[in-house]
N, C-alpha and C. Protein backbone atom coordinates (compact mmCIF):
# COMPACT_ATOMS: atom_id res chain seq x y z
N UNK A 1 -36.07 -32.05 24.44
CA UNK A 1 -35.46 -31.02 25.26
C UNK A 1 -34.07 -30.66 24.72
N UNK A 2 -32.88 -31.92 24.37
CA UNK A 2 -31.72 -31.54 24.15
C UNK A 2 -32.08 -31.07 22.49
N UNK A 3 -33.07 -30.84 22.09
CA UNK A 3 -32.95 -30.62 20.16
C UNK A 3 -33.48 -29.44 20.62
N UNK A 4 -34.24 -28.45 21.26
CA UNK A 4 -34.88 -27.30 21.87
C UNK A 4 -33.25 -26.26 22.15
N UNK A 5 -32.43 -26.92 22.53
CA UNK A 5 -31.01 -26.66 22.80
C UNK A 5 -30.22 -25.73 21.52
N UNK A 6 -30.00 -26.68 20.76
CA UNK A 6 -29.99 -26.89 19.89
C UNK A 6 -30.57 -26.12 19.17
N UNK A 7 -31.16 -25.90 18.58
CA UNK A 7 -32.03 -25.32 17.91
C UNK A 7 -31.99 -23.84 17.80
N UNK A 8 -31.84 -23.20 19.29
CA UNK A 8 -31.48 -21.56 19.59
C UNK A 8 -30.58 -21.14 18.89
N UNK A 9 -29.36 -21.52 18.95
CA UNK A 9 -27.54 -21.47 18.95
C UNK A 9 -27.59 -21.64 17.12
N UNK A 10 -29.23 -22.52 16.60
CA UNK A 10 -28.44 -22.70 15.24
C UNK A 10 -29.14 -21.77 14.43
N UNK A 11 -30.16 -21.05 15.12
CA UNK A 11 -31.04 -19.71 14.68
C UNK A 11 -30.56 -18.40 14.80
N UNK A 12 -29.26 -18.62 15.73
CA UNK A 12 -28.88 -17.15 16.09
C UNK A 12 -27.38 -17.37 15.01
N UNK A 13 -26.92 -18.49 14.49
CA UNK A 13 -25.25 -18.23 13.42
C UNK A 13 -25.66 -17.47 12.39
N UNK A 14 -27.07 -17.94 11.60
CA UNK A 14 -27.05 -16.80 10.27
C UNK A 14 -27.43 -15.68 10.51
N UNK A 15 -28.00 -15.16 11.71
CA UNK A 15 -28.23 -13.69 12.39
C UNK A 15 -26.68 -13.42 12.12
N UNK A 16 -26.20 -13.54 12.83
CA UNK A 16 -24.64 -12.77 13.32
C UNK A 16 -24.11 -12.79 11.98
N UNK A 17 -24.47 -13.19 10.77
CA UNK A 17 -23.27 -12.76 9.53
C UNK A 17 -24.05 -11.74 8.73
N UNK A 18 -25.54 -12.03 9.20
CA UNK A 18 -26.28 -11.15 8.49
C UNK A 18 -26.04 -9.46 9.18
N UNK A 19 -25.96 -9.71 10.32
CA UNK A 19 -25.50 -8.05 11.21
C UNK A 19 -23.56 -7.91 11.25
N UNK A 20 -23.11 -8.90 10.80
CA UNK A 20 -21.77 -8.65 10.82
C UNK A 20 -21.05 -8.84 12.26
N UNK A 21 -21.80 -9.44 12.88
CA UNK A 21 -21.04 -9.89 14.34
C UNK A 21 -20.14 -10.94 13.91
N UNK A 22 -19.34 -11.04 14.58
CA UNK A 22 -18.30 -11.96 14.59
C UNK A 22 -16.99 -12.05 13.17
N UNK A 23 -17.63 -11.15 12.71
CA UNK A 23 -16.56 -10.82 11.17
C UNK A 23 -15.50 -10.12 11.75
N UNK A 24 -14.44 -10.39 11.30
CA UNK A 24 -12.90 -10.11 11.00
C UNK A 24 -12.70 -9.19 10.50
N UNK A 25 -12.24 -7.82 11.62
CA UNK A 25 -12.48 -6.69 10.75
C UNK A 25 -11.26 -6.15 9.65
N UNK A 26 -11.53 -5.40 8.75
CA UNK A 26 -10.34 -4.72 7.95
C UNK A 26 -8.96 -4.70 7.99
N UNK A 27 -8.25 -5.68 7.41
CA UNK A 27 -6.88 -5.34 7.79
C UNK A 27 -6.50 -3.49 7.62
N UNK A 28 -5.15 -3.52 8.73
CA UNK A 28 -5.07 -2.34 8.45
C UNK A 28 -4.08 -1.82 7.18
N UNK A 29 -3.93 -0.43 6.84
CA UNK A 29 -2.97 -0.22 5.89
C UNK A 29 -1.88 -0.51 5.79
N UNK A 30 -1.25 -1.08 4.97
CA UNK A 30 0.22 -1.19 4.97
C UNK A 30 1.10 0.22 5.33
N UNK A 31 2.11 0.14 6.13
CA UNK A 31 2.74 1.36 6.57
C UNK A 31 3.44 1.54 5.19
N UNK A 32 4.02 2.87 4.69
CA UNK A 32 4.67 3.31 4.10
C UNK A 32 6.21 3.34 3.99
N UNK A 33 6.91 3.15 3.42
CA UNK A 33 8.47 3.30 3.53
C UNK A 33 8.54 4.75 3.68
N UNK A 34 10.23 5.21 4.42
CA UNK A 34 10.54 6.59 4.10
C UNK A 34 10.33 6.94 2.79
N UNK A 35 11.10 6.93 1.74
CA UNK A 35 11.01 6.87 0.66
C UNK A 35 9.30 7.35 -0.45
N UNK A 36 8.51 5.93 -0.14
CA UNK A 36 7.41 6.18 -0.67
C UNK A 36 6.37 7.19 0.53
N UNK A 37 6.54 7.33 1.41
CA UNK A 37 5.76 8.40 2.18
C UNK A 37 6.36 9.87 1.80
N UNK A 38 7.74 10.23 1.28
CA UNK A 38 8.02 11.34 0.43
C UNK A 38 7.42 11.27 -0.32
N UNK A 39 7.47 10.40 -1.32
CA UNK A 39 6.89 11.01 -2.64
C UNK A 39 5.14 11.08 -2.58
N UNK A 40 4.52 10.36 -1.44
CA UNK A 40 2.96 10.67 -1.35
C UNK A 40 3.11 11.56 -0.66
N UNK A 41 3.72 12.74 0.18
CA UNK A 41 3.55 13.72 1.10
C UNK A 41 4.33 15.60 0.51
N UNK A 42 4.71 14.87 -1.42
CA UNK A 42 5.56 15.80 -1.64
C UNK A 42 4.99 16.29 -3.35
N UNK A 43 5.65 17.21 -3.90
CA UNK A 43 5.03 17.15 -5.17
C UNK A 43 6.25 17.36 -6.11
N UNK A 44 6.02 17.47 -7.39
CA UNK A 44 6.90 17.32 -8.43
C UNK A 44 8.29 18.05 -8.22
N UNK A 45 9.50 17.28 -8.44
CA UNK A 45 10.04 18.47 -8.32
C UNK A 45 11.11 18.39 -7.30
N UNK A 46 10.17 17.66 -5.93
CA UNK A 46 10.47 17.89 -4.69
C UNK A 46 11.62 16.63 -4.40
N UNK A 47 13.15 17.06 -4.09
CA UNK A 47 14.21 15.88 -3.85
C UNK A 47 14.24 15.91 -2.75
N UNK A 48 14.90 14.67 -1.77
CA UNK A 48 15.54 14.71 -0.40
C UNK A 48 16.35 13.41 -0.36
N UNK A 49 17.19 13.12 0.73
CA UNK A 49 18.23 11.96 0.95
C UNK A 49 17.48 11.52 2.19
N UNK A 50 17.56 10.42 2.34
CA UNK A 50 16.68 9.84 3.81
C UNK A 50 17.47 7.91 4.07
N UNK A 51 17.24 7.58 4.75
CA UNK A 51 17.63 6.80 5.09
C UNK A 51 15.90 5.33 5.14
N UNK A 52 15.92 4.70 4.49
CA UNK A 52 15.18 3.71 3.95
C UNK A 52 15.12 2.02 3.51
N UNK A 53 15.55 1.61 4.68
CA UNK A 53 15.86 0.35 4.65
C UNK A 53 15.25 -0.57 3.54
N UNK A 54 14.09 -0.43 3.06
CA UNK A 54 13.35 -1.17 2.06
C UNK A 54 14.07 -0.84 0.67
N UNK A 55 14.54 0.23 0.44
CA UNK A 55 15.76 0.39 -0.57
C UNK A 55 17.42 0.37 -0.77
N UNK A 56 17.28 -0.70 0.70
CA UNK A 56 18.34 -0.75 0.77
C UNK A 56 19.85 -0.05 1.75
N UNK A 57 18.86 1.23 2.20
CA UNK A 57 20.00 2.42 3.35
C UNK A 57 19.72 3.74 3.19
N UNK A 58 20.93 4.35 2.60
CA UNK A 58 20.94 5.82 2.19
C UNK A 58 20.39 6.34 0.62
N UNK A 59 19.36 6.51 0.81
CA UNK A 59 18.70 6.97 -0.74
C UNK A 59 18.65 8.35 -0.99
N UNK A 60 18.70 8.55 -2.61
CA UNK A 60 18.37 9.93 -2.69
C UNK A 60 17.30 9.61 -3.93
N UNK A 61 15.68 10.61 -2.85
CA UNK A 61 14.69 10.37 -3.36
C UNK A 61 14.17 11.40 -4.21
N UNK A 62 13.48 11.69 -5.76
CA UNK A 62 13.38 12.84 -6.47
C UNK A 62 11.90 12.12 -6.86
N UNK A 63 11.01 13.02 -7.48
CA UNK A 63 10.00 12.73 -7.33
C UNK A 63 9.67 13.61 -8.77
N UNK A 64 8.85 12.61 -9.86
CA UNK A 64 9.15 13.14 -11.41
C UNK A 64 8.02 13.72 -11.58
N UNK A 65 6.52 13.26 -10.76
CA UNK A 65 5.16 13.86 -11.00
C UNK A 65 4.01 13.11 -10.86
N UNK A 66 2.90 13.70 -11.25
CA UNK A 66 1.59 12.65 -11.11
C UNK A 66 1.18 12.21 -12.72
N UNK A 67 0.18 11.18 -12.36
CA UNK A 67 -0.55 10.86 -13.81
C UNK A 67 -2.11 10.09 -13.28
N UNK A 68 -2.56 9.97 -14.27
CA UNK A 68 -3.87 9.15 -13.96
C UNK A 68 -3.70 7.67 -14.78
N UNK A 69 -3.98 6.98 -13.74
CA UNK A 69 -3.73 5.32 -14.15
C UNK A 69 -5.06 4.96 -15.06
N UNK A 70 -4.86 3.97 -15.77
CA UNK A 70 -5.96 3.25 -16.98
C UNK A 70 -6.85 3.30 -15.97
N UNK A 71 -6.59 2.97 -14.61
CA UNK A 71 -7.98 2.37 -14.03
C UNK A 71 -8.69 3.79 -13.15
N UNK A 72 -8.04 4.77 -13.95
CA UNK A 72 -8.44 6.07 -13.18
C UNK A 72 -7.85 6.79 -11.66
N UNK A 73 -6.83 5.89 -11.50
CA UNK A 73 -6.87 6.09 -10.08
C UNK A 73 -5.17 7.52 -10.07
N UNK A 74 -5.33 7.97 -9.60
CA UNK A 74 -4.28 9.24 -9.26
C UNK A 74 -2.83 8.79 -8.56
N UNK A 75 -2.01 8.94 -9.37
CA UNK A 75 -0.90 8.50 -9.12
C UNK A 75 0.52 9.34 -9.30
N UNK A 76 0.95 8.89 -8.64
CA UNK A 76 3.04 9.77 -7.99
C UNK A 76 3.79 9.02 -8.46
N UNK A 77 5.14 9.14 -9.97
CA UNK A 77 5.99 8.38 -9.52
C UNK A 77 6.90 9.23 -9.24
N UNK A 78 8.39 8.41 -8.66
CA UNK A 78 9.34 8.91 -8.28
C UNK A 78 10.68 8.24 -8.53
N UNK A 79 11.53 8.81 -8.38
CA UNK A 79 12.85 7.84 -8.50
C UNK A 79 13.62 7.83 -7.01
N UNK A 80 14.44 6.38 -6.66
CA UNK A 80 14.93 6.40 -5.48
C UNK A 80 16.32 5.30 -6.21
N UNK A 81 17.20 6.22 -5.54
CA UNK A 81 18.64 5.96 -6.30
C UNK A 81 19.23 5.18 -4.75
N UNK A 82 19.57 3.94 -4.59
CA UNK A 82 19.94 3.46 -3.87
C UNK A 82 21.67 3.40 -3.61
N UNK A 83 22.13 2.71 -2.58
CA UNK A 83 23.56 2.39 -2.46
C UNK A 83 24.18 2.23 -3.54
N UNK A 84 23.73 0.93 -4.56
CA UNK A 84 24.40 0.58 -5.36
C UNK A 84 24.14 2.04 -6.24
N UNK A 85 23.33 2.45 -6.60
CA UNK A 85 23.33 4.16 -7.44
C UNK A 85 22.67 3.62 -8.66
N UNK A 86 22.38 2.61 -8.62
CA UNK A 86 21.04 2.28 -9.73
C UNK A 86 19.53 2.80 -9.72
N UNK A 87 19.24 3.58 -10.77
CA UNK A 87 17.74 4.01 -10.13
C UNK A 87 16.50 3.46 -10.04
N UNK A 88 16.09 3.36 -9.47
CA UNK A 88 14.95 2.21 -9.62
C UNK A 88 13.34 3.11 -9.42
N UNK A 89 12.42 3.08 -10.49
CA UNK A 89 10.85 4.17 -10.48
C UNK A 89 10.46 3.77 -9.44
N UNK A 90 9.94 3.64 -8.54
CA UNK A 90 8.88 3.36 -8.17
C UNK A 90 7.36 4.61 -7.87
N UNK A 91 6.03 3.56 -7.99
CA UNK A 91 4.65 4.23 -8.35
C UNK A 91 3.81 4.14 -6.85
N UNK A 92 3.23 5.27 -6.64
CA UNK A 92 2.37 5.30 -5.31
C UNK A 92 0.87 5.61 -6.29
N UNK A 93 0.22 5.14 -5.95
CA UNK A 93 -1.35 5.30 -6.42
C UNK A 93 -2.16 5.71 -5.58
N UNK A 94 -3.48 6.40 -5.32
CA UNK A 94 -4.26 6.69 -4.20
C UNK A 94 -5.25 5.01 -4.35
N UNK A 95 -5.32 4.60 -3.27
CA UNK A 95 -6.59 4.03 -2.62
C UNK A 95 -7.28 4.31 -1.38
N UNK A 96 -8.25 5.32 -1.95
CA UNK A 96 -9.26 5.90 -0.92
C UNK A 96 -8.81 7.35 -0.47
N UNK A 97 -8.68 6.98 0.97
CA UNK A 97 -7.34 8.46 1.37
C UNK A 97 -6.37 8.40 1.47
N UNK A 98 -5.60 7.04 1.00
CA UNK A 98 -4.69 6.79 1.23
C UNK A 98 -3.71 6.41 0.09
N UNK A 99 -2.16 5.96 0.89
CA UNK A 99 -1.44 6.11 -0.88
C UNK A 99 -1.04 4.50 -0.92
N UNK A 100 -1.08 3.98 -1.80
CA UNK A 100 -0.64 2.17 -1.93
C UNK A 100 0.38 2.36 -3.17
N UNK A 101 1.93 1.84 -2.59
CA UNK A 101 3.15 1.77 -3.30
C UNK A 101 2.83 0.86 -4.39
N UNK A 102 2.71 0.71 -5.05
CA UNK A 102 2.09 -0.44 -6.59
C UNK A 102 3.68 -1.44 -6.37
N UNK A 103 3.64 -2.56 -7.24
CA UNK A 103 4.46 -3.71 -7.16
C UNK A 103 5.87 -3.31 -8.24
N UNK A 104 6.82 -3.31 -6.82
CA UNK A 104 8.14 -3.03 -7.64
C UNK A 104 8.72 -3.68 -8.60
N UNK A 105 9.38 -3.22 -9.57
CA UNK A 105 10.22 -4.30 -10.99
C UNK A 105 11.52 -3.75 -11.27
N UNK A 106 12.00 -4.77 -11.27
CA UNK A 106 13.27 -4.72 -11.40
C UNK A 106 13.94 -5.00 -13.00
N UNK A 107 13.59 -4.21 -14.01
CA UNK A 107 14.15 -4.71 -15.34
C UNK A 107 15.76 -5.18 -15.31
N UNK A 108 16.56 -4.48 -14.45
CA UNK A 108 18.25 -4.37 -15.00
C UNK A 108 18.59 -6.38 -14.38
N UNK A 109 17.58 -7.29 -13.84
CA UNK A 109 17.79 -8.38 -13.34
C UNK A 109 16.63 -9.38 -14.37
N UNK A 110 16.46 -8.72 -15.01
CA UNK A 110 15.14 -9.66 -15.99
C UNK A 110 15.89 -10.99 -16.60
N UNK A 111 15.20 -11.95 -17.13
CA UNK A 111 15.96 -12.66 -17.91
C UNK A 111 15.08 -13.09 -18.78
């Protein structure tokens, strides 16, 4: 009787991964900075000053153009000139419909 129990509960776990019950759905998108939501919402060309804590405060953002990445994917860079007035590229790429800021570098701190 108690293995009859048993038994239901352990027929119905590989159901539920096979229909996707109980899965953890999609994280969501990473939000955008001021900054990088200009340059995905703007096109070549296009400057503005905005205020952007992830760069630091008061930036002035200019935006140099698109290209297509090795891996095909459609891409914006731009320049964002921070407080200190150092310029630093940064790259927005499309994933999907959406825009993903690629991983910032800092050469002028390299060693």
């Amino acid at each position: 009787m108690n293995l009859s129990r048993l038994a239901i509960p352990a027929l119905c776990l590989p159901l539920t991964a096979c229909f996707g019950l109980g899965s953890t759905p999609p994280a969501p998108e990473p939000e955008l900075s001021p900054a990088a939501r200009f340059i995905a919402e703007n096109g070549a060309g296009d400057r503005t000053n905005l205020v952007d804590a992830a760069f630091g405060g008061d930036v002035a953002v200019s935006i140099e153009g698109g290209f297509t990445s090795a891996a095909g994917r459609e891409c914006k860079r731009g320049v964002v000139n921070g407080p200190s007035r150092e310029a630093e590229i940064i790259v927005l790429c499309k994933k999907d419909a959406s825009w993903e800021l690629m991983p910032r570098v800092w050469s002028h701190n390299a060693e």
